[in-house]
N, C-alpha and C. Protein backbone atom coordinates (compact mmCIF):
# COMPACT_ATOMS: atom_id res chain seq x y z
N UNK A 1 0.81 -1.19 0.00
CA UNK A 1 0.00 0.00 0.00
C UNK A 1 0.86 1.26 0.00
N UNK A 2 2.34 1.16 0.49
CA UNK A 2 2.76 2.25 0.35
C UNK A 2 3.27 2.94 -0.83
N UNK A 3 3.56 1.52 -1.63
CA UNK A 3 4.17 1.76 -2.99
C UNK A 3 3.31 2.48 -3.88
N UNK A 4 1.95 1.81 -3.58
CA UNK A 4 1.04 2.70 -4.12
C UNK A 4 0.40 4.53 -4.21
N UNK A 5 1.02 4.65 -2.48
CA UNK A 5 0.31 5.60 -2.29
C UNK A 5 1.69 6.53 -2.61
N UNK A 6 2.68 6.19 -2.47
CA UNK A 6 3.76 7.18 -2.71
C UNK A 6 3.97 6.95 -4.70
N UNK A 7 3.77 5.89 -5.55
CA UNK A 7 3.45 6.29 -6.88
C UNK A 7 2.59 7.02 -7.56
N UNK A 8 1.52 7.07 -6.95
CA UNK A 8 0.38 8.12 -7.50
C UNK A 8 0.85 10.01 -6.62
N UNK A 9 1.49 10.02 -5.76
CA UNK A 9 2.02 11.28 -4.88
C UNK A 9 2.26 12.28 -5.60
N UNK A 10 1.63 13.28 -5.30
CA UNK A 10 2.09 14.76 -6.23
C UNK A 10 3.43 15.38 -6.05
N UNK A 11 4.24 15.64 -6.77
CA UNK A 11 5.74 16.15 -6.59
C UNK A 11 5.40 16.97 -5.30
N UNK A 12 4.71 18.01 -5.28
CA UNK A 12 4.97 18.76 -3.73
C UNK A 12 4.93 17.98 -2.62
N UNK A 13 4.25 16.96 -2.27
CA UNK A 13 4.43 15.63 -1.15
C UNK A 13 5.51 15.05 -1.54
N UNK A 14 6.13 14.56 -2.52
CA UNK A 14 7.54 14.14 -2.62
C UNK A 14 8.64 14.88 -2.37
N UNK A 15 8.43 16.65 -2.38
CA UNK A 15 9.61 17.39 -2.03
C UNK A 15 9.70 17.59 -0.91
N UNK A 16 7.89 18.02 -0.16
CA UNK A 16 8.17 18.03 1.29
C UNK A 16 9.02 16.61 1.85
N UNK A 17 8.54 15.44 1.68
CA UNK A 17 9.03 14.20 2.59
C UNK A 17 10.89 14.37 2.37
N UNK A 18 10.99 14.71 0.97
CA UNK A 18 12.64 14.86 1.27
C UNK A 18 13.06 15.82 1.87
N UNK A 19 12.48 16.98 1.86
CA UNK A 19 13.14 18.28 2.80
C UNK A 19 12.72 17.73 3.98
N UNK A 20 11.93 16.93 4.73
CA UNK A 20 11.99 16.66 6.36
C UNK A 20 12.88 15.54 6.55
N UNK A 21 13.41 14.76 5.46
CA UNK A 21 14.28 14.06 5.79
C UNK A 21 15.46 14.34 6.29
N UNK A 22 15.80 15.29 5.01
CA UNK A 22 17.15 16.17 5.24
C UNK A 22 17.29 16.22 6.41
N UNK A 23 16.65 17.14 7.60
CA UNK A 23 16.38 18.07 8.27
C UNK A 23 16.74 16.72 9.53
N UNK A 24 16.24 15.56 9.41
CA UNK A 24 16.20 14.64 10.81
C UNK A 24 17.69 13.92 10.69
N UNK A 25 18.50 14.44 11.94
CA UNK A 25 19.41 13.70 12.68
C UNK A 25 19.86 12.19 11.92
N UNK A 26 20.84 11.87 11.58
CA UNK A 26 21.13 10.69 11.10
C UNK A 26 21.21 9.32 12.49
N UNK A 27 20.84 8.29 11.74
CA UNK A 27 20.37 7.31 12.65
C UNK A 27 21.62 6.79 13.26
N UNK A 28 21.55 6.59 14.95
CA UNK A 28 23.13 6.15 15.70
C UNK A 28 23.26 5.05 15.16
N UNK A 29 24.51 4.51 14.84
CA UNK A 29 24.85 2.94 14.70
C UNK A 29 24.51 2.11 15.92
N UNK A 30 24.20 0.82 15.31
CA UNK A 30 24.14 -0.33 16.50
C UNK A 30 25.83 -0.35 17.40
N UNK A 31 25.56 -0.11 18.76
CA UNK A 31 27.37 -0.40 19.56
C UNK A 31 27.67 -2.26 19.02
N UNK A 32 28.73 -2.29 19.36
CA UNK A 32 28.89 -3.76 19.36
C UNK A 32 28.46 -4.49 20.46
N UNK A 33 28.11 -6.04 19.92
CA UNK A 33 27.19 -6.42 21.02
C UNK A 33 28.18 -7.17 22.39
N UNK A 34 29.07 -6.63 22.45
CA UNK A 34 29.28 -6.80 23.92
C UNK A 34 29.75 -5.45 24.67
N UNK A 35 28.66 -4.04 24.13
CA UNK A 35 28.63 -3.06 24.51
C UNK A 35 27.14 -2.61 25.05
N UNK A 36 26.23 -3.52 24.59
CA UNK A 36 24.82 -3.28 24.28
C UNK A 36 24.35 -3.34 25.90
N UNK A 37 23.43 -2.54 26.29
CA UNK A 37 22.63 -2.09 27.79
C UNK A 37 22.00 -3.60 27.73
N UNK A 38 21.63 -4.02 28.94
CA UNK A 38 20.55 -5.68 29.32
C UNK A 38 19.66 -4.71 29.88
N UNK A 39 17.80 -5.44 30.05
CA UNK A 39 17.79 -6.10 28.90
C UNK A 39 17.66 -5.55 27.84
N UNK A 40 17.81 -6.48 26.57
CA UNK A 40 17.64 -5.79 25.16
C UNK A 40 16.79 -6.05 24.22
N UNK A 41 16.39 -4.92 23.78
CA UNK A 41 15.30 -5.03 22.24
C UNK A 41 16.15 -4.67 21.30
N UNK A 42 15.44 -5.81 20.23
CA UNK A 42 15.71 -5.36 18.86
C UNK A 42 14.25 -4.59 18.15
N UNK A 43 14.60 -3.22 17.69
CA UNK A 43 13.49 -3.02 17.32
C UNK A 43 13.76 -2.77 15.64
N UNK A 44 12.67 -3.91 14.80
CA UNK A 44 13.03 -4.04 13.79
C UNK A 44 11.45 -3.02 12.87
N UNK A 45 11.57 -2.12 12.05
CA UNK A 45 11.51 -1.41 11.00
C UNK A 45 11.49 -0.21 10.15
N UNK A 46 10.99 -1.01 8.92
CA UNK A 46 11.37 0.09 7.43
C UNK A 46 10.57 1.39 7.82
N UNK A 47 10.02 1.77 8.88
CA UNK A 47 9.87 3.27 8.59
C UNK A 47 10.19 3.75 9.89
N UNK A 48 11.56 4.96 9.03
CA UNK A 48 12.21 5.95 9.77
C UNK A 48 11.24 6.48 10.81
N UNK A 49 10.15 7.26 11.35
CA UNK A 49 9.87 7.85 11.93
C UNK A 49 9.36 6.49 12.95
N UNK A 50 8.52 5.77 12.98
CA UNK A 50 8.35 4.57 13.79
C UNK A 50 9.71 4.62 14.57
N UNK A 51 10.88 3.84 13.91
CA UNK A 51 12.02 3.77 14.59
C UNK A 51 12.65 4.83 15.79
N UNK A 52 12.45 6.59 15.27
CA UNK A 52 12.98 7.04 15.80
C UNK A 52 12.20 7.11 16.93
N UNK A 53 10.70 7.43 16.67
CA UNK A 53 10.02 7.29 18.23
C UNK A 53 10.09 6.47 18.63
N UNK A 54 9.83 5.19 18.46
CA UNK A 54 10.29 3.80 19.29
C UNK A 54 11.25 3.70 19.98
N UNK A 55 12.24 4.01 19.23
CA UNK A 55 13.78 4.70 19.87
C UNK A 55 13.72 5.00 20.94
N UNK A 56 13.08 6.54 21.06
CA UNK A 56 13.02 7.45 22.35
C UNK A 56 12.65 6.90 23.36
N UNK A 57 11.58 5.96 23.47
CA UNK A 57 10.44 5.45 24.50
C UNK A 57 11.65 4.45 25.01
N UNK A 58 11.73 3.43 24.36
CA UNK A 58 12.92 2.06 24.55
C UNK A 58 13.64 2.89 25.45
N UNK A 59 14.72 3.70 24.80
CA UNK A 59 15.34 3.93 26.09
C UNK A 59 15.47 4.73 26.97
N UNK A 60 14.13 5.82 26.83
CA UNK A 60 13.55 6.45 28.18
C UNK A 60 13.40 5.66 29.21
N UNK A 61 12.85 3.96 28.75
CA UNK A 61 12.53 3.47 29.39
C UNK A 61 13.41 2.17 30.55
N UNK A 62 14.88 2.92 29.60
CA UNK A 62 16.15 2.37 30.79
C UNK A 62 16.46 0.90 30.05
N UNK A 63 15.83 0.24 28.55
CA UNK A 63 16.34 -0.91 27.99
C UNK A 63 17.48 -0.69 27.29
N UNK A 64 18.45 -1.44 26.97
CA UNK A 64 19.29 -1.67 25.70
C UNK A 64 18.45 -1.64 24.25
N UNK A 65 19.09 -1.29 23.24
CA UNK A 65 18.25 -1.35 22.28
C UNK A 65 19.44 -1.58 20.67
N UNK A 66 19.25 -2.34 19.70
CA UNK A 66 19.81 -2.63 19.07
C UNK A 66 18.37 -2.52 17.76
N UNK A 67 18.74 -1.72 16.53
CA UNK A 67 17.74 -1.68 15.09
C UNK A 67 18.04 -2.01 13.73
N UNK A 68 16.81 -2.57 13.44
CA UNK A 68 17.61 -2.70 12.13
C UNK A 68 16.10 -2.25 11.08
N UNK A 69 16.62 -2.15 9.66
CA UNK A 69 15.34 -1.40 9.17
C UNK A 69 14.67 -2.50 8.22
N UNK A 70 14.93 -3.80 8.28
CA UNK A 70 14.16 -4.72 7.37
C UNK A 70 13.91 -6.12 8.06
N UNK A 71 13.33 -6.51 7.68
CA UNK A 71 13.38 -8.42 8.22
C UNK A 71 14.61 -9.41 8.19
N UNK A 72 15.37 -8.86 7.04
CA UNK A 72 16.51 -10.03 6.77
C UNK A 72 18.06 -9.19 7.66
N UNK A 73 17.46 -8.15 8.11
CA UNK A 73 18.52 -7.72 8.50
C UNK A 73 18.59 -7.89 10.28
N UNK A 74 16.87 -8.06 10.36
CA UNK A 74 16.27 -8.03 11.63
C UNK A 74 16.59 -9.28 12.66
N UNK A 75 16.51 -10.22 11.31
CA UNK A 75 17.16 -12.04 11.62
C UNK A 75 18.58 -11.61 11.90
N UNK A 76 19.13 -11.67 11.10
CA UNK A 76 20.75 -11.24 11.36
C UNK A 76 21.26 -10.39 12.38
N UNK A 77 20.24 -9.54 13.19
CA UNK A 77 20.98 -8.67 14.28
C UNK A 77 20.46 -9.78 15.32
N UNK A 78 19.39 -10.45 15.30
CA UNK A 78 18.95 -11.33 16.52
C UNK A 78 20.30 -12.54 16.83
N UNK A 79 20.64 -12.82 15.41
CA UNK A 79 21.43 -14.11 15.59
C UNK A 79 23.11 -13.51 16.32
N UNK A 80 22.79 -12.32 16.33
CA UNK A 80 24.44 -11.76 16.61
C UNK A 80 23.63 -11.37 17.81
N UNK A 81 22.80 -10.51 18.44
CA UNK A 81 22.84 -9.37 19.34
C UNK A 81 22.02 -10.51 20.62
N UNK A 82 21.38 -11.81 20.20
CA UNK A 82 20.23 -12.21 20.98
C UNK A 82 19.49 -11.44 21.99
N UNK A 83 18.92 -10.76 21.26
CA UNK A 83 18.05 -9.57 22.27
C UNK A 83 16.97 -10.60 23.33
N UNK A 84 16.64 -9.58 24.04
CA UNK A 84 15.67 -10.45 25.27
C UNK A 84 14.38 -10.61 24.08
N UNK A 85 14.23 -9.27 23.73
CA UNK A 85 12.89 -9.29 23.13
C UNK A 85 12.71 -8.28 21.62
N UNK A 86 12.24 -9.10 20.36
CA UNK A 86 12.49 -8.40 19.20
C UNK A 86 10.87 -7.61 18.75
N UNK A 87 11.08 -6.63 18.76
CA UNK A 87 9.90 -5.82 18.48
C UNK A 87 9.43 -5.42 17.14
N UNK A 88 8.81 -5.46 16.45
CA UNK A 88 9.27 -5.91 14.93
C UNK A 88 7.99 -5.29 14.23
N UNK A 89 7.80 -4.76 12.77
CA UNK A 89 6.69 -4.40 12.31
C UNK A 89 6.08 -5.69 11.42
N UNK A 90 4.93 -5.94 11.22
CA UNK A 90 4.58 -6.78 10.46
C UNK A 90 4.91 -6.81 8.84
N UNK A 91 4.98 -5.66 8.18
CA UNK A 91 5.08 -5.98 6.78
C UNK A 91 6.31 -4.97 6.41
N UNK A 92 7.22 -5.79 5.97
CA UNK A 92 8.46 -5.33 5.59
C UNK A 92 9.13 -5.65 4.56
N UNK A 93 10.13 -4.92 3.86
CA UNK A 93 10.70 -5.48 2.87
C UNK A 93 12.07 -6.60 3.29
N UNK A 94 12.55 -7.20 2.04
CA UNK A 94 13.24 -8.72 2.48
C UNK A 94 12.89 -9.47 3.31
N UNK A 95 12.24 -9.53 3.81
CA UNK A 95 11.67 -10.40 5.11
C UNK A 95 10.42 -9.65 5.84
N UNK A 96 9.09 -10.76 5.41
CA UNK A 96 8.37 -9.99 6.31
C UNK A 96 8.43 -9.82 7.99
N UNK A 97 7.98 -9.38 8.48
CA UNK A 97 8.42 -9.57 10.14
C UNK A 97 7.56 -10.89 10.78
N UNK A 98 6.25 -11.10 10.56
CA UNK A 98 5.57 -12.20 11.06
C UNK A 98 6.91 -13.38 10.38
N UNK A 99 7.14 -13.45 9.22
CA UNK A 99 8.32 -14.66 8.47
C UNK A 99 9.56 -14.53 9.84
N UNK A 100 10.11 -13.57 9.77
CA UNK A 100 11.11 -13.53 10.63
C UNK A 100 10.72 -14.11 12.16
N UNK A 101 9.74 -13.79 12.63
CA UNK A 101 9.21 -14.14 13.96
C UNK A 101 9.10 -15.58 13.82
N UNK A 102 8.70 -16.70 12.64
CA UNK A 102 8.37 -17.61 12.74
C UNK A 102 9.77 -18.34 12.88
N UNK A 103 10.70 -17.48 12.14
CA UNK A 103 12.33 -18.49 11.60
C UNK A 103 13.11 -18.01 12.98
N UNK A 104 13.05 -17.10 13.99
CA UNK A 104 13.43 -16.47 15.14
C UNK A 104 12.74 -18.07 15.81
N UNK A 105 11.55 -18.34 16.14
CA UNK A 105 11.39 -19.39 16.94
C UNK A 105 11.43 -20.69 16.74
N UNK A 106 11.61 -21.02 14.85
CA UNK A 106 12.62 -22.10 14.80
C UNK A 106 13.71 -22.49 14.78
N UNK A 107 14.50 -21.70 15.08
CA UNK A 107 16.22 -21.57 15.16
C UNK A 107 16.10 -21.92 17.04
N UNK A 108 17.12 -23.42 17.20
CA UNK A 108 17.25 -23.48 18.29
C UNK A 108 17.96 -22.51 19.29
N UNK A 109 18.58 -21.58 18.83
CA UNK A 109 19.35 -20.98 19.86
C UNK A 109 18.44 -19.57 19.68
N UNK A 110 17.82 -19.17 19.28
CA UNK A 110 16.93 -17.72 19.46
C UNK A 110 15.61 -18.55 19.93
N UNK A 111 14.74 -19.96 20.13
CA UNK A 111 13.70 -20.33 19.96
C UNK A 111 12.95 -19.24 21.21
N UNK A 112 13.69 -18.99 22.95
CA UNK A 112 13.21 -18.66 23.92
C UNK A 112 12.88 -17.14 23.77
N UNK A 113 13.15 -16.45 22.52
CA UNK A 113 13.61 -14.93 22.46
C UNK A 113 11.69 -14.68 22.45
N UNK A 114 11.65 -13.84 22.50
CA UNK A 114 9.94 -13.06 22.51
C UNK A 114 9.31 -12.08 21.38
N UNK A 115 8.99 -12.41 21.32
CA UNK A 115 9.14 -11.53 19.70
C UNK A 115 7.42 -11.13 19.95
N UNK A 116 7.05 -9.63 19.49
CA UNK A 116 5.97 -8.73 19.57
C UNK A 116 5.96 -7.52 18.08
N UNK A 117 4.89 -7.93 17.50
CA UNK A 117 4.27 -7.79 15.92
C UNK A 117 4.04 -6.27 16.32
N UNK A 118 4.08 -5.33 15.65
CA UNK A 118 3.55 -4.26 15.64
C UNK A 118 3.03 -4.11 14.03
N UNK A 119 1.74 -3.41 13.91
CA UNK A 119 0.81 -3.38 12.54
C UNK A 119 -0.09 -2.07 12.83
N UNK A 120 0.16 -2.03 11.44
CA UNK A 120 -0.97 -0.26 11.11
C UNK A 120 -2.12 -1.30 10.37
N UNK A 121 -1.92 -2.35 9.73
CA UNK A 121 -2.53 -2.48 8.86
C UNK A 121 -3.63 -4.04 9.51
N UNK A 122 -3.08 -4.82 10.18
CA UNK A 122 -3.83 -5.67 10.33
C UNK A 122 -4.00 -6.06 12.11
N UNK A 123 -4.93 -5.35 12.39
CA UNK A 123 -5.32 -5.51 13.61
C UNK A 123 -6.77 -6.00 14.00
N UNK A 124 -7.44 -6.19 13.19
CA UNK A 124 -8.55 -7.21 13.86
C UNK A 124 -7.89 -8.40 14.53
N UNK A 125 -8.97 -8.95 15.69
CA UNK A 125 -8.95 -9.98 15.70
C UNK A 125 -8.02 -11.47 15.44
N UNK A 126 -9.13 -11.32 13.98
CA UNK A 126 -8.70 -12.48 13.04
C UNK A 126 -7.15 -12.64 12.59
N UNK A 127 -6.74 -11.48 12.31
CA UNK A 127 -4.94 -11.10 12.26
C UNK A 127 -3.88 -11.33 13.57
N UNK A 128 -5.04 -10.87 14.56
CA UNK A 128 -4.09 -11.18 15.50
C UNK A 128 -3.88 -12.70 15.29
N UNK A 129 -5.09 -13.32 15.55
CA UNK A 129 -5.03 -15.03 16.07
C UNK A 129 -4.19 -15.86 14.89
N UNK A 130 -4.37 -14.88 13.96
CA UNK A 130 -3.43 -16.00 13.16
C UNK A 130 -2.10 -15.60 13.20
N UNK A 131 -1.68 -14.57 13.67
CA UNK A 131 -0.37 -14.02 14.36
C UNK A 131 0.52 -15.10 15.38
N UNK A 132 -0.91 -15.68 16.17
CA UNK A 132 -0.15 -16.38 17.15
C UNK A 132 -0.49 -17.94 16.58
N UNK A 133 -1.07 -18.43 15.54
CA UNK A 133 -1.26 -19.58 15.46
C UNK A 133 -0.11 -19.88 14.65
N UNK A 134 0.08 -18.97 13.12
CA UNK A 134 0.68 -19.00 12.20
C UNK A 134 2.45 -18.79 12.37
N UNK A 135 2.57 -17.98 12.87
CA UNK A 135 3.71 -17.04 13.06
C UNK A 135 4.33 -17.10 14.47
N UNK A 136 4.08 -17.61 15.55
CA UNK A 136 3.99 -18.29 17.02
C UNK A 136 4.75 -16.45 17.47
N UNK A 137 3.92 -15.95 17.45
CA UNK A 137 4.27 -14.75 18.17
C UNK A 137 3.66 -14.73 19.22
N UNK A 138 4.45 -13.46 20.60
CA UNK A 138 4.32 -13.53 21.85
C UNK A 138 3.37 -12.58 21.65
N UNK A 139 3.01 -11.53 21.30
CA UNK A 139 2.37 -10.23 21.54
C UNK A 139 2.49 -9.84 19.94
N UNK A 140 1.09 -8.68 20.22
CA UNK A 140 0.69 -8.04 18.56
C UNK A 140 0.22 -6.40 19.51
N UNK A 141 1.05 -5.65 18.67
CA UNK A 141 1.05 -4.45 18.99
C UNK A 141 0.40 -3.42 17.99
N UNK A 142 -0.33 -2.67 18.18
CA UNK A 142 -1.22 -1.99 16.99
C UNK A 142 -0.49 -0.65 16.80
N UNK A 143 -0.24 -0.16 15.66
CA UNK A 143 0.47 1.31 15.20
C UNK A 143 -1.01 2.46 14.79
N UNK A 144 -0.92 3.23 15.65
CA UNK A 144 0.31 3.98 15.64
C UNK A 144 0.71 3.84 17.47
N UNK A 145 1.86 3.56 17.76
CA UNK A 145 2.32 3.15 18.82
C UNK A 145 1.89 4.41 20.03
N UNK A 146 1.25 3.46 21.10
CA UNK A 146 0.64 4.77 22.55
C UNK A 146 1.94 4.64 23.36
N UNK A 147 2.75 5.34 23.69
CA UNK A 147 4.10 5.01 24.90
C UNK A 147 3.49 3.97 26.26
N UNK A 148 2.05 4.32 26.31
CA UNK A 148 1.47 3.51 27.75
C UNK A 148 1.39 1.86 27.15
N UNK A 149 0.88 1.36 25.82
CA UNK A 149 0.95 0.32 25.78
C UNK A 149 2.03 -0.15 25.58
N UNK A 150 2.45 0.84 24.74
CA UNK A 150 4.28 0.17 24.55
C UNK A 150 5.02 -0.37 25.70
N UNK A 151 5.08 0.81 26.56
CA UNK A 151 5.42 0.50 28.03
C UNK A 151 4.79 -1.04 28.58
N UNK A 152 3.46 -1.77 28.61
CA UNK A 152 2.87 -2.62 29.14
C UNK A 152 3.62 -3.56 28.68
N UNK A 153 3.93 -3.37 27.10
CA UNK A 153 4.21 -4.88 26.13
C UNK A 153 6.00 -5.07 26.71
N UNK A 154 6.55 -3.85 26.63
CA UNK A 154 8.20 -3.64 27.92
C UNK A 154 8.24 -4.88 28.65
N UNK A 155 7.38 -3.92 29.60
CA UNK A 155 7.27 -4.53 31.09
C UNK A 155 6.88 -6.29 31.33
N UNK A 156 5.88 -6.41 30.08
CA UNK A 156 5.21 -7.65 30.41
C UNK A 156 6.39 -8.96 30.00
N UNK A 157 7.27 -8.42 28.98
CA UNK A 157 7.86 -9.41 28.31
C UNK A 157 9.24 -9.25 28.87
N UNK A 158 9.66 -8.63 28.86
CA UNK A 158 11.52 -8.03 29.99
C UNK A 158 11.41 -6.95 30.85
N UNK A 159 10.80 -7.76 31.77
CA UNK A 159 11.04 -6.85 32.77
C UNK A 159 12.18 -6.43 33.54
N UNK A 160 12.26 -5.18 33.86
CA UNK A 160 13.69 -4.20 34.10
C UNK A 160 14.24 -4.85 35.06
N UNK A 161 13.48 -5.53 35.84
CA UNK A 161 14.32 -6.58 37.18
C UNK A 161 14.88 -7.17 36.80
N UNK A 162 15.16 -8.01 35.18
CA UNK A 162 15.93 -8.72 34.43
C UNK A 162 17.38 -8.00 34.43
N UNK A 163 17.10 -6.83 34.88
CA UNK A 163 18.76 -5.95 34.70
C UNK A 163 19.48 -6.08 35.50
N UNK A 164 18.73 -5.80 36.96
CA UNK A 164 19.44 -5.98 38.18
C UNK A 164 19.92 -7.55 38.30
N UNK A 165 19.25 -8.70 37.60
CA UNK A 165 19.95 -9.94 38.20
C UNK A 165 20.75 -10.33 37.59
């Protein structure tokens, strides 16, 4: 849907989105992972502004945090960084994120990791349940992200007492 909606886009919406790009802070690199804060999220996606607020909240909220901006890249930071918990958008390029969530809990050495769907697009119900039937995800998070639920889905899955022990 986005491809769509940004191919039909009138040049003045295409100049604004690049002049606010310009304008935003370039994204920190991942530290190396035996630099990374416990516990840790990976928060995996393709859109810049998601990330950067996600960003803020994560580690307002005193976690480690390690990103990546696609699915295949999202697998590959899990298999290096083993985050406590990978936070991930549902539809992404190279890898969707529900795909990644499923190959995250068949890989024996990530199987225990927690992985939580975030979606603009498919939040009934019916999406969720097949989220957790299909895709064996822990949690489904709805966009546009509230800091209070975000915070709940935190807390519920790594909790900060995980730091102190």
């Amino acid at each position: 849907y986005k491809r769509r909606f940004w191919a039909g886009a009138p040049r003045e919406l295409w100049n604004r989105k690049f002049a606010e790009q310009s304008r935003m802070p370039k994204e920190p690199e991942n530290p190396p992972p035996n630099e990374v804060g416990r516990p840790l999220v990976l928060l995996v996606d393709d859109e810049a502004d998601i990330r950067r607020m996600a960003r803020l909240e994560i580690l307002a909220l005193g976690y480690g945090l390690v990103v990546g901006r696609h699915g295949q890249e999202g697998l590959e930071l899990a298999r290096l960084y083993r985050p406590d918990l990978v936070l991930t958008d549902a539809l992404m390029p190279k890898l969707d994120g529900r795909d990644m969530c499923r190959q995250i809990k068949q890989d024996p050495d990530l199987a225990g990791t927690r992985v939580v769907v975030m979606t603009s697009l498919y939040t009934g119900i019916k999406y969720e349940a097949q989220a957790y039937k299909n895709y064996l995800v822990d949690g489904y998070l709805a966009k546009p992200l509230e800091f209070a639920k975000l915070k709940a889905v935190l807390h519920k899955w790594v909790p900060l007492e995980a730091k102190r022990a």
